[in-house]
N, C-alpha and C. Protein backbone atom coordinates (compact mmCIF):
# COMPACT_ATOMS: atom_id res chain seq x y z
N UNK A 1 -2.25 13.74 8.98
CA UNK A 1 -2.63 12.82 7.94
C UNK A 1 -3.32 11.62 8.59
N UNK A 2 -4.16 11.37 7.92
CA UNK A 2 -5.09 10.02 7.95
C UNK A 2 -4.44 8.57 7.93
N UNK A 3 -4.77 7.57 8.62
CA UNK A 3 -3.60 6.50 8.42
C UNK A 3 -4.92 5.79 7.86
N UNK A 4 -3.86 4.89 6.88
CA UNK A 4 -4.95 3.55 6.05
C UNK A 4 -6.03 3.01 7.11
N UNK A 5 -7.01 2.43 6.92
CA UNK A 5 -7.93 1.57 7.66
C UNK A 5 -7.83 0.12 7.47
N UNK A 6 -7.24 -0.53 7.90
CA UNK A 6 -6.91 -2.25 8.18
C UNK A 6 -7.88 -2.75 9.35
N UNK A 7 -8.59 -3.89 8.67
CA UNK A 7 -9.68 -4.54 9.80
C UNK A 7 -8.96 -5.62 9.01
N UNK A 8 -9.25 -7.01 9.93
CA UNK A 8 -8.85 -8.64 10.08
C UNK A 8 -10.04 -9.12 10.08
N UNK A 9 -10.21 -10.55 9.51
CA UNK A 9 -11.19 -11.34 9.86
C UNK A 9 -10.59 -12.90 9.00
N UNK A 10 -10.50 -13.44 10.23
CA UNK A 10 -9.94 -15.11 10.70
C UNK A 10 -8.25 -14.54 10.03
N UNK A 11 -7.74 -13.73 10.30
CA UNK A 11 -6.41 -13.62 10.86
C UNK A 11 -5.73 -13.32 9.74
N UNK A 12 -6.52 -12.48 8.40
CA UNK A 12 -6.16 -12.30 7.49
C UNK A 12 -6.60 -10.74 7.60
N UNK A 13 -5.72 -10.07 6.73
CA UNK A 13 -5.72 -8.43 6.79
C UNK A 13 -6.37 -7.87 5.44
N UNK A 14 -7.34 -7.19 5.70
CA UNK A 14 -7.93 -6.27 4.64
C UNK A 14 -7.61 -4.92 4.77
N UNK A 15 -7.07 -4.22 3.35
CA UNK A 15 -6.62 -2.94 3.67
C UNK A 15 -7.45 -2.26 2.69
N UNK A 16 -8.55 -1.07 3.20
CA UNK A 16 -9.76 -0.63 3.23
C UNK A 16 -9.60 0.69 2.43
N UNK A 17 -10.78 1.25 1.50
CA UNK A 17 -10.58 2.56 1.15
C UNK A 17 -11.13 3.22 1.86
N UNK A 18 -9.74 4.38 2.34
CA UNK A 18 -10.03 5.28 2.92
C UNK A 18 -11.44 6.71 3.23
N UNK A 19 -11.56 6.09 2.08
CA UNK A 19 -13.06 7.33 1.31
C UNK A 19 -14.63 6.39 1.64
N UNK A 20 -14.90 5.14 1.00
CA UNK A 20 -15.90 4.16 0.75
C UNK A 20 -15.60 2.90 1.48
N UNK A 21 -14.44 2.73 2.09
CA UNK A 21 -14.13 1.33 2.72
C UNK A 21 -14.66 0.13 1.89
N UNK A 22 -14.08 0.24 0.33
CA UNK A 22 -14.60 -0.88 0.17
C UNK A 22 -13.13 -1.49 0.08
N UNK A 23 -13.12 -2.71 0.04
CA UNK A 23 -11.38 -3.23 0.28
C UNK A 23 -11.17 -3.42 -1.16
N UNK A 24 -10.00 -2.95 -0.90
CA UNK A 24 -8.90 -2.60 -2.31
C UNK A 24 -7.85 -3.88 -2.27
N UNK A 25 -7.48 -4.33 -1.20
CA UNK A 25 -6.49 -5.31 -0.97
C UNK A 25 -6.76 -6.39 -0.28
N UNK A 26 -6.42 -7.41 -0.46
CA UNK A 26 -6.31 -8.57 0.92
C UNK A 26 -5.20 -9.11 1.30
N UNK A 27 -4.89 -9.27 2.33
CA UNK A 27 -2.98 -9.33 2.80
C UNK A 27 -3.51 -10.39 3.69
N UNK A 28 -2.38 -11.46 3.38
CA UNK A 28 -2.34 -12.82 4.35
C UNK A 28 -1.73 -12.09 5.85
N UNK A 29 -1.00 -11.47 5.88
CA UNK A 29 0.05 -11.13 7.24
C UNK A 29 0.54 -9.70 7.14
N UNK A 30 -0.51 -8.77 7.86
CA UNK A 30 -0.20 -7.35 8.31
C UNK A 30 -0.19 -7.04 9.98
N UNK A 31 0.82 -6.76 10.32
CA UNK A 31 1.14 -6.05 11.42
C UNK A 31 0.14 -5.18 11.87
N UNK A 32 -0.82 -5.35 12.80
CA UNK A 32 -1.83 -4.32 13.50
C UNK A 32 -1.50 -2.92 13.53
N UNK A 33 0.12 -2.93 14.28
CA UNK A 33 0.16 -1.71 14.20
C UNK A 33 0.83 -1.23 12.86
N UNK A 34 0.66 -1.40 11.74
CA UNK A 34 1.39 -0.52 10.38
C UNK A 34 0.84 0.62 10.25
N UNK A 35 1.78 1.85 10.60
CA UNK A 35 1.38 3.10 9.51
C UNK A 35 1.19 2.92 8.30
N UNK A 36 0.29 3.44 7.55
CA UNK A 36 0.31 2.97 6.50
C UNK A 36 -0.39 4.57 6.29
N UNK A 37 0.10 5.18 4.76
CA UNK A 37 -1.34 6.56 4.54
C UNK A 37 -2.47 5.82 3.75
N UNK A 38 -3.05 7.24 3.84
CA UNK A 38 -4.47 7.28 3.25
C UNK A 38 -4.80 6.04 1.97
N UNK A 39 -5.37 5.27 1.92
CA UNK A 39 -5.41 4.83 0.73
C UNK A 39 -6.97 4.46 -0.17
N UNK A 40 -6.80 4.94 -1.40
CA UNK A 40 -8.36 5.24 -1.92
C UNK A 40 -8.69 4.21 -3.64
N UNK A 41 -10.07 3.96 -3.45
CA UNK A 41 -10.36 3.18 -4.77
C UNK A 41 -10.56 4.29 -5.69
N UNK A 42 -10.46 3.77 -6.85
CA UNK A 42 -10.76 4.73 -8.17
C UNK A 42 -11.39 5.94 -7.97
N UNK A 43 -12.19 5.29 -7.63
CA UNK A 43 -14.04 6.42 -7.73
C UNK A 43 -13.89 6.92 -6.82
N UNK A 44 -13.56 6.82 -5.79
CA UNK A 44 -13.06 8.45 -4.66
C UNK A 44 -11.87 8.54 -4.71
N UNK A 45 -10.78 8.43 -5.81
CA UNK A 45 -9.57 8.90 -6.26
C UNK A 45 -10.38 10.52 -6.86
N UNK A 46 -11.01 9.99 -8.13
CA UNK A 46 -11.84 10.74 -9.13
C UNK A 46 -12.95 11.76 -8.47
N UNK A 47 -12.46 12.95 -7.20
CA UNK A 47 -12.99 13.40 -6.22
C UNK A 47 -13.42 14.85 -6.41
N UNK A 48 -12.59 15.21 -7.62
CA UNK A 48 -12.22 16.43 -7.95
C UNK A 48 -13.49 17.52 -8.35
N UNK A 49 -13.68 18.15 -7.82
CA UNK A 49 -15.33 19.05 -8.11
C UNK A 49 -15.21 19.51 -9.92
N UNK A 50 -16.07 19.44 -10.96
CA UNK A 50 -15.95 20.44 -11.70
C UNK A 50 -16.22 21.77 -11.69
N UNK A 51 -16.03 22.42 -13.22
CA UNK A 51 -15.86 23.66 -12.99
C UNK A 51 -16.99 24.70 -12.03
N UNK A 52 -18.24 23.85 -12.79
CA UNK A 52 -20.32 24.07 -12.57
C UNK A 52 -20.16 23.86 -10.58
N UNK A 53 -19.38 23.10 -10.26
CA UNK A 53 -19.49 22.67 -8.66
C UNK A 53 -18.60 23.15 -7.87
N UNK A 54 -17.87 24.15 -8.09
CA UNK A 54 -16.79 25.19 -7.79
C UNK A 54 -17.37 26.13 -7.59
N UNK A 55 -18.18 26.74 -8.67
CA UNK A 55 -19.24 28.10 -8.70
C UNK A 55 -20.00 27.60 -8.17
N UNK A 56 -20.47 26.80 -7.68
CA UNK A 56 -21.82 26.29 -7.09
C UNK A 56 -21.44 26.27 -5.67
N UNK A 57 -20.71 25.59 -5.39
CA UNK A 57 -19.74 25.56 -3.96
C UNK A 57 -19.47 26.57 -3.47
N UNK A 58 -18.52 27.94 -4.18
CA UNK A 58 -18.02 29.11 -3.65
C UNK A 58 -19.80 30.15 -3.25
N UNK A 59 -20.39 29.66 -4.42
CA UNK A 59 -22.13 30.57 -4.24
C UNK A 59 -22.63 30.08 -2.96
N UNK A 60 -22.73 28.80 -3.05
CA UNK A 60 -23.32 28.71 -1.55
C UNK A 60 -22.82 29.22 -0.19
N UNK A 61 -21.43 28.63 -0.60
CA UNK A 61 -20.65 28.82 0.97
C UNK A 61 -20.69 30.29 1.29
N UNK A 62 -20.55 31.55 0.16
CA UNK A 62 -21.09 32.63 0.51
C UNK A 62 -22.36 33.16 1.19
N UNK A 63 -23.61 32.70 0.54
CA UNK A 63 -24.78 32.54 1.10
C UNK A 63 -25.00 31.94 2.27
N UNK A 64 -24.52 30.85 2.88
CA UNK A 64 -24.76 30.25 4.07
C UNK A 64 -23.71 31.19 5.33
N UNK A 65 -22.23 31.79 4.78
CA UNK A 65 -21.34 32.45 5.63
C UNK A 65 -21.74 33.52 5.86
N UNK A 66 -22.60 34.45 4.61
CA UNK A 66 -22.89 35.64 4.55
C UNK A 66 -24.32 35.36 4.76
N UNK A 67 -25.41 34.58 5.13
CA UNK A 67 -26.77 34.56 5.33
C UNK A 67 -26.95 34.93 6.65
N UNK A 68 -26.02 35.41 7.78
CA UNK A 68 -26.25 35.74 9.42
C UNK A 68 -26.59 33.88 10.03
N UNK A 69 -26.37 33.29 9.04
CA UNK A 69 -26.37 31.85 9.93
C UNK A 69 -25.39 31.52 11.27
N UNK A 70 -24.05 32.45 11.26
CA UNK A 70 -22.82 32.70 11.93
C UNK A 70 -22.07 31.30 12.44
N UNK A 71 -21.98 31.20 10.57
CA UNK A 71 -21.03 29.87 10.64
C UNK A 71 -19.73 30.33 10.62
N UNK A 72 -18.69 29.74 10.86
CA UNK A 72 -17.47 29.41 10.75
C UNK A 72 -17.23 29.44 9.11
N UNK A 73 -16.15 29.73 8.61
CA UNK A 73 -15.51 29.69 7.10
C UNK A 73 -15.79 28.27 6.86
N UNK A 74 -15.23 27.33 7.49
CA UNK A 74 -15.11 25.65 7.60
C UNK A 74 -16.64 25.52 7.14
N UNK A 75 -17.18 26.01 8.57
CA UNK A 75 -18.63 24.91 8.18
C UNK A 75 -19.36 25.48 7.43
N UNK A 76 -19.42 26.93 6.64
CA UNK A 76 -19.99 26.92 5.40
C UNK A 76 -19.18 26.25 4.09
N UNK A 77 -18.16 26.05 4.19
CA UNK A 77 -17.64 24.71 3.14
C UNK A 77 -18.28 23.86 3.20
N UNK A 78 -18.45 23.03 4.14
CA UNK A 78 -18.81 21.94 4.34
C UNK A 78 -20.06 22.02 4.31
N UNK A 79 -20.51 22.66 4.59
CA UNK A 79 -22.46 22.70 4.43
C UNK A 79 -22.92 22.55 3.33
N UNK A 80 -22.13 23.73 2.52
CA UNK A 80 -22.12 23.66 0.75
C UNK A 80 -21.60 22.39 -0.06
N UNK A 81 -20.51 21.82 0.56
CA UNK A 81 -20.21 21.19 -0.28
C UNK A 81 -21.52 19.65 0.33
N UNK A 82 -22.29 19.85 1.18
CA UNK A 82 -23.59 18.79 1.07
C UNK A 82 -24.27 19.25 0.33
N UNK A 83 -24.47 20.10 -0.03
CA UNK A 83 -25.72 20.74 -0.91
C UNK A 83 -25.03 20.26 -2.36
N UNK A 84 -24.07 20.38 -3.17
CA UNK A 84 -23.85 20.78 -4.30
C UNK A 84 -22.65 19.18 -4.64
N UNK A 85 -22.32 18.50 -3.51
CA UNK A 85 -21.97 17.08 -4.05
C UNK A 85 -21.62 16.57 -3.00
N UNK A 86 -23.16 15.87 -2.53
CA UNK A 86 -22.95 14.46 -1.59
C UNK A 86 -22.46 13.68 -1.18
N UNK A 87 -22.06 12.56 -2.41
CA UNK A 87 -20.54 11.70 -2.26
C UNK A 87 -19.92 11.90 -1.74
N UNK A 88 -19.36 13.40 -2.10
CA UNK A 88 -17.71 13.78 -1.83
C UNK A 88 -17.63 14.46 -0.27
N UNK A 89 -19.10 15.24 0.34
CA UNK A 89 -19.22 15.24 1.13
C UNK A 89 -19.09 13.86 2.27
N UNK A 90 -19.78 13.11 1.80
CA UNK A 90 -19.47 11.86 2.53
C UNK A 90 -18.14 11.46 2.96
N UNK A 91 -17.35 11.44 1.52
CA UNK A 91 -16.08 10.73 1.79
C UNK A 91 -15.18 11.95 2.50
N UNK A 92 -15.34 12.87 2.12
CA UNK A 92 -14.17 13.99 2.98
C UNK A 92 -15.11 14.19 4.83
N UNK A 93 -16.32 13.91 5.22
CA UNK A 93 -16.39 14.07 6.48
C UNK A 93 -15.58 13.09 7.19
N UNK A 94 -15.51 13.87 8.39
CA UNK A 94 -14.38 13.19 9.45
C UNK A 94 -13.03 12.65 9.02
N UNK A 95 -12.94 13.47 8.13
CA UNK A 95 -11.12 12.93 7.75
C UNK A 95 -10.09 14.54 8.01
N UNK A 96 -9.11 14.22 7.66
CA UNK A 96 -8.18 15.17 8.07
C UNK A 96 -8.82 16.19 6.81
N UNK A 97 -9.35 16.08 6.30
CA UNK A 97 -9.72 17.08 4.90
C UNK A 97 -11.10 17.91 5.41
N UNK A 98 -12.07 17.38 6.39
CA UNK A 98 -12.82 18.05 7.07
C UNK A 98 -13.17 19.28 7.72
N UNK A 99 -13.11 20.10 7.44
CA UNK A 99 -13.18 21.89 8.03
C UNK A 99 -13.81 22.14 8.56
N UNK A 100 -14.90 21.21 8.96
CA UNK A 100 -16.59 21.67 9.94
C UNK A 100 -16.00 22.00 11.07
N UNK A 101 -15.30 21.49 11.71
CA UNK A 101 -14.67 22.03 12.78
C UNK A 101 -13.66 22.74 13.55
N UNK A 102 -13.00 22.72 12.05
CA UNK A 102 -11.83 23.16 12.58
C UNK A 102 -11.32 24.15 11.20
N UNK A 103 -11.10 25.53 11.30
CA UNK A 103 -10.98 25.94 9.90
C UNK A 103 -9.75 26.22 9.19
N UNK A 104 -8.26 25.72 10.06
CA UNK A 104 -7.06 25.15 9.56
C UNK A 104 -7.28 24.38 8.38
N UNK A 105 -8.04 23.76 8.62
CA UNK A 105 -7.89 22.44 7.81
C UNK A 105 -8.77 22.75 6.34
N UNK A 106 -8.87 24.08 6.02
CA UNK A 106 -10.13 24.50 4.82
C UNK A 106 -8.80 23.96 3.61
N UNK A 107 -7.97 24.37 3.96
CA UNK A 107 -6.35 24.77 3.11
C UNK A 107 -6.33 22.47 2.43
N UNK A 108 -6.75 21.69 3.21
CA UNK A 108 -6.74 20.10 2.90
C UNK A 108 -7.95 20.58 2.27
N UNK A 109 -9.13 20.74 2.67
CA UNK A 109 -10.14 20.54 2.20
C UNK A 109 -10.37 20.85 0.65
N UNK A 110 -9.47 22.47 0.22
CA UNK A 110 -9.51 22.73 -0.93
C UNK A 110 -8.49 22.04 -2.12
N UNK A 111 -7.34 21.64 -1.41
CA UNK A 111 -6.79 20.45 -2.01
C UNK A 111 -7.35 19.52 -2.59
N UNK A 112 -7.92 18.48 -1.52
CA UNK A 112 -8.84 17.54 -1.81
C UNK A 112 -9.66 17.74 -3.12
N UNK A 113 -10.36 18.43 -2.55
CA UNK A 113 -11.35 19.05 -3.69
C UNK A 113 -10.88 19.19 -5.33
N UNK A 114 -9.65 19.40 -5.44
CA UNK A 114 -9.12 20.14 -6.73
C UNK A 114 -8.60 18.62 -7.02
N UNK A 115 -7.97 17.90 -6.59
CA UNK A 115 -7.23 16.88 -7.10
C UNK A 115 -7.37 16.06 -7.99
């Protein structure tokens, strides 16, 4: 799991969305080191593919897995899911929900996705 993103500036703590980093909070006095999880604003709460971007998603990722491109399961997810919704591509690269590299992690990714 992903830990919150906390940056300081003049000795005051901002606690960041995890997805868009735009700050959700401002805290007079946070501990550098706090675990803290994932934490997200509305609009990359609201992440969830519809039905049209599911079929669109599963079509591609077939086509790009099954095109002899000789991707990985992962990175035709992830390829597809740039093609068929940007945003969400954005906010799920390089997080624990990410599969390009690693294809354990398809099982977060499709989570994510549905939520």
């Amino acid at each position: 799991m992903n830990k919150a993103t906390l940056k300081f500036n003049n000795g005051n703590g901002a606690l960041l969305c995890s997805g868009c980093r735009v700050i959700l909070k401002e805290m007079l006095a946070v501990d550098e080191n706090s675990e803290l999880e994932e934490q997200y604003c509305d609009e990359c709460i609201n992440t969830n593919l519809s039905e049209q971007e599911w079929i669109e998603l599963i079509t591609e990722k077939c086509a790009q897995y099954n095109g002899g491109k000789h991707q990985r399961v992962g990175q035709a997810y992830m390829n597809a899911l740039f093609k068929v919704n940007k945003r969400l591509y954005e906010i799920i690269s390089g997080t624990n929900n990410d599969c390009f590299y690693d294809d354990d992690k398809i099982i977060n990714f499709i989570r994510f996705c549905n939520k």
